[in-house]
Structure formats: C-alpha cells, structure tokens
Protein backbone atom coordinates (compact mmCIF):
# COMPACT_ATOMS: atom_id res chain seq x y z
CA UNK A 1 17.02 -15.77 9.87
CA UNK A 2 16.12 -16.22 13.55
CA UNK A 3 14.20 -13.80 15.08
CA UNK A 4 16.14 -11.82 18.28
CA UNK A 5 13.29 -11.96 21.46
CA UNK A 6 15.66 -10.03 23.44
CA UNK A 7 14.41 -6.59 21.43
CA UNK A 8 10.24 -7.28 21.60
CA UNK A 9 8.36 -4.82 22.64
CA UNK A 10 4.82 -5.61 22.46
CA UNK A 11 3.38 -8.30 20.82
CA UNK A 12 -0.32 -8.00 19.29
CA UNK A 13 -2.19 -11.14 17.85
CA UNK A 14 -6.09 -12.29 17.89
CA UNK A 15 -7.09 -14.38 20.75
CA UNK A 16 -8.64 -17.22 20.87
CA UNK A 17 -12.40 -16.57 20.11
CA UNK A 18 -11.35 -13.97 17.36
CA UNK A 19 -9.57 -16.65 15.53
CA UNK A 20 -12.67 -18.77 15.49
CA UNK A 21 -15.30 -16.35 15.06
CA UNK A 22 -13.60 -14.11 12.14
CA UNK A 23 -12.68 -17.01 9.71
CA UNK A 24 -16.23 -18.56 11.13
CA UNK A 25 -18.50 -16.30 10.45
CA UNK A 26 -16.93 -15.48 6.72
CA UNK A 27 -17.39 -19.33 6.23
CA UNK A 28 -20.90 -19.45 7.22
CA UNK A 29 -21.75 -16.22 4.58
CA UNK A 30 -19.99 -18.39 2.40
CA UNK A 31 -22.30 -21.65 2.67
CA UNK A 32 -25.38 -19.46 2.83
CA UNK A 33 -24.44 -17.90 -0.78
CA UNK A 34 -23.99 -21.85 -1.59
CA UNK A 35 -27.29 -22.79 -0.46
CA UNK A 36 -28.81 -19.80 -2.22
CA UNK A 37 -28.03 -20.74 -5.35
CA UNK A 38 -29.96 -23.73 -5.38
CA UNK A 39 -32.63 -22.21 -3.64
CA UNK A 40 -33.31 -18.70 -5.82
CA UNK A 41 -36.36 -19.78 -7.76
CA UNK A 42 -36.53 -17.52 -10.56
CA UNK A 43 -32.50 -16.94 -11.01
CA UNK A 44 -30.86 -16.55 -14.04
CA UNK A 45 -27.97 -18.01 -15.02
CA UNK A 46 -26.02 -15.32 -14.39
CA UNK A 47 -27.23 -14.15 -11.07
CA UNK A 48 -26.58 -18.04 -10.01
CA UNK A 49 -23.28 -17.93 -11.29
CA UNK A 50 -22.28 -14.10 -9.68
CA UNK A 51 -23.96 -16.08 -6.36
CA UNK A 52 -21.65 -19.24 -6.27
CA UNK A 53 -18.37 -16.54 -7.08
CA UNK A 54 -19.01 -14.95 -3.84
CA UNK A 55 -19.43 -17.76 -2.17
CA UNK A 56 -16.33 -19.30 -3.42
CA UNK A 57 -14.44 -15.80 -2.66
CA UNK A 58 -15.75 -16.09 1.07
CA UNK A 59 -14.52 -18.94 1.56
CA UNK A 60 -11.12 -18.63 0.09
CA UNK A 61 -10.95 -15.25 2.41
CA UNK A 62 -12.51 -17.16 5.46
CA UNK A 63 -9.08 -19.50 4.81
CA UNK A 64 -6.63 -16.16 4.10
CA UNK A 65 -7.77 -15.18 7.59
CA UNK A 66 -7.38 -18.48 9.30
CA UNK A 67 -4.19 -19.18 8.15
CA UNK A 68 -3.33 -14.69 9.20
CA UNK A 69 -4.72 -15.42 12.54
CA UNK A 70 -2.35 -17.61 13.70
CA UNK A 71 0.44 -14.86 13.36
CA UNK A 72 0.97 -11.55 15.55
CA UNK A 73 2.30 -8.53 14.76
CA UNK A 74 5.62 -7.54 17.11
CA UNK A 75 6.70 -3.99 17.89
CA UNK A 76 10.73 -4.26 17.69
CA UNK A 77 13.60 -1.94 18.48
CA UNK A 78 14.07 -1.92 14.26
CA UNK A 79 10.46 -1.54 13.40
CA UNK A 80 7.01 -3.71 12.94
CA UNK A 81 7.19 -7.57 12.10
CA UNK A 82 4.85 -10.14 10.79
CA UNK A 83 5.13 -13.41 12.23
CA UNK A 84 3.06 -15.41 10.09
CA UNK A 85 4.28 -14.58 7.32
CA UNK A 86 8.17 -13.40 8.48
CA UNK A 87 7.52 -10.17 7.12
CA UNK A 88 9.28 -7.16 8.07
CA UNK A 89 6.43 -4.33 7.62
CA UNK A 90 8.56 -0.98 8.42
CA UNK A 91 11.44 0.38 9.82
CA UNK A 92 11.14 3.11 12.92
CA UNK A 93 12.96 5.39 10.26
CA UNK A 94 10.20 4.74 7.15
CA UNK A 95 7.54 5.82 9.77
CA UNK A 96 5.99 9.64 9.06
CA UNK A 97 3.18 9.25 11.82
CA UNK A 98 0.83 6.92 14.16
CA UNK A 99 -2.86 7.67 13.97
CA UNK A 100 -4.71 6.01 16.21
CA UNK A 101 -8.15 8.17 16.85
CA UNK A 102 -10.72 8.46 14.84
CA UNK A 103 -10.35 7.54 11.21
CA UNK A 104 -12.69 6.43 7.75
CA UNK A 105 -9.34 4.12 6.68
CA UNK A 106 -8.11 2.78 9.64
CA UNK A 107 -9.03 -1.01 10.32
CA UNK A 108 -11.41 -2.09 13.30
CA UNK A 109 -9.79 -2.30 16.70
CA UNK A 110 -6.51 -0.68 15.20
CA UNK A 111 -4.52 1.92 13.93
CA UNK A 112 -2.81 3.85 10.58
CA UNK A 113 0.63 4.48 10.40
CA UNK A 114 1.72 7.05 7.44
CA UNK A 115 4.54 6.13 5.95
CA UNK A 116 7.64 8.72 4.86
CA UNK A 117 7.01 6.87 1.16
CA UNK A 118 4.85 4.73 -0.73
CA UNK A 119 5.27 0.84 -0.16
CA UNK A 120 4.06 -1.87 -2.69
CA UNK A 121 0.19 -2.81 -2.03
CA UNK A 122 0.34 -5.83 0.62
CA UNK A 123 -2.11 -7.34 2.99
CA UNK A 124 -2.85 -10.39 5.64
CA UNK A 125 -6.56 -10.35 6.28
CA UNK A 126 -7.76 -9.24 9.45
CA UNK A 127 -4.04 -8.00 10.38
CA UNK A 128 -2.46 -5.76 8.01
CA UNK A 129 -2.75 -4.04 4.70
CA UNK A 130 -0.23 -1.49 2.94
CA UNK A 131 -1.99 0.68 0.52
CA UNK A 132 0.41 3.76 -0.45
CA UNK A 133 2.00 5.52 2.13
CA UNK A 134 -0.16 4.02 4.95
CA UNK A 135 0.02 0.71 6.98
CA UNK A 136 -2.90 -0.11 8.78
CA UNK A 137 -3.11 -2.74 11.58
CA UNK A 138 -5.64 -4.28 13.17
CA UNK A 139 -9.02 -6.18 12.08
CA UNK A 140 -9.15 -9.15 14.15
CA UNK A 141 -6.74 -7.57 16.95
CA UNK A 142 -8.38 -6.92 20.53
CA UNK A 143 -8.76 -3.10 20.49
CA UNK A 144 -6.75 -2.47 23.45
CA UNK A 145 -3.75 -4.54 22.33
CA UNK A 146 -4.08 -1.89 19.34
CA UNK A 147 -4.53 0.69 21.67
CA UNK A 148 -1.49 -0.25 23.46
CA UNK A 149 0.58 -0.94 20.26
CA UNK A 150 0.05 2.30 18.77
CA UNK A 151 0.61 4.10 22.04
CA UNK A 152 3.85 2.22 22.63
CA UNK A 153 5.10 2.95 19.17
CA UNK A 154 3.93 6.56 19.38
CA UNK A 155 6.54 7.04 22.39
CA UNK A 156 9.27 4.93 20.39
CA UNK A 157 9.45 7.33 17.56
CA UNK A 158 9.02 10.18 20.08
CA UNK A 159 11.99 8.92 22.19
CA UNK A 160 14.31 7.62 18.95
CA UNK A 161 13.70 11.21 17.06
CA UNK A 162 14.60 13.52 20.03
C-alpha cells in the first residue's frame, strides 16, 4: 500500500551520529564480552559460556537497532506509523493519553502514549516498544524531535476530540 505524504505531520527518526553510535557502541560491548572469554583466567565453564551468550545477544541487538535506525516514526492525520518496518502503531482514536514529562517507563529522549486498550507486546530497538496499554517512543530519537512529536500529537487529539 503506498504511503499518502500529503497527510505527514512530523516526521521523527535518528540522525546521523545516533545511527552510528547506538548500534556502535552495543557492538563494541559485544566484542569486549568476546575477548573476555578468552581472557578470564580462572572461569568456569559456565561463566565462559553465560559470557559468550551476552556477547552473542549484543550483537544480534547492535544489528536489531541498525537495521530500526534506518526507519522514522511519522505523525499522520490517522495515527503513528513505522517506516521501517510499514507498521501502523495506533490510531488517533486507540490513543487514551500523551505523557511526555517525567517518567520511570518512558524511553530516553521520548515519550509514553497510554493506550484506550491493551495491544500485543511489539518493539523496534531504540524506536518503539508496545507493552500493554502503553506505546513508548523514542531511544535513539533526538530529544527535541520527541519533544516536538509528543507536543504536536498532544494538540491533534486536543483539536480532533473537541
């Protein structure tokens, strides 16, 4: 299905230096874990094997977020959209609240939007997650794209429920 530009109304994706530095940095953890496990002296098989796991989980999720990074997230007249993945997140009408202040669950440089009902668990790292009735974006974002985002979808649901 093509995608209508005519109805975009913000557009929020990593720049360039978060999409290096994100995936980067998770990829360097990932070869010191590597590297560790052939240089813990007294390790245990065990420990060694626990060690190479988390490296090989850091580097899948250093590739996740590589591969998430090259999307943005678009604020439409119908709702949120994924464009790496094509994903329509929510509808204006499934949307309960935006929360964009202070918050133990929200993502880094973004913002929580409660849902009216619970959604299937879904996530692109360093993006977007659904967990329940609450969307977060954000992550890798710059924080005032998310600061813009949430503000501009704040006064869309102000201006499409009065």
């Amino acid at each position: 299905m093509a995608q209508n530009r005519d109805d975009l109304i913000f557009r929020l994706e990593p720049g360039p230096v978060r999409r290096a530095i994100g995936p980067g940095l998770l990829l360097l953890t990932s070869l010191a874990f590597g590297v560790a496990v052939f240089t813990l002296p007294e390790a245990g098989l065990l420990t060694r094997a626990g060690v190479v796991a988390l490296a090989v989980y850091g580097g899948f999720q250093a590739v996740q977020l590589r591969r998430a990074a090259k999307g943005a997230i678009e604020l439409r007249e119908d709702g949120l959209h994924c464009t790496g993945t094509g994903r329509h997140l929510v509808s204006l009408d499934e949307i309960d609240r935006v929360e964009a202040g202070l918050s133990l669950l929200k993502p880094a440089s973004g913002f929580l939007i409660r849902l009216r009902a619970r959604q299937p668990a879904a996530r692109q790292p360093g993006m977007w997650w659904i967990r329940g009735n609450r969307l977060a974006i954000g992550g890798i974002t710059p924080k005032g794209g998310g600061k813009a985002m949430a503000s501009a979808l704040s006064e869309l649901l102000r201006l499409s429920r009065s």
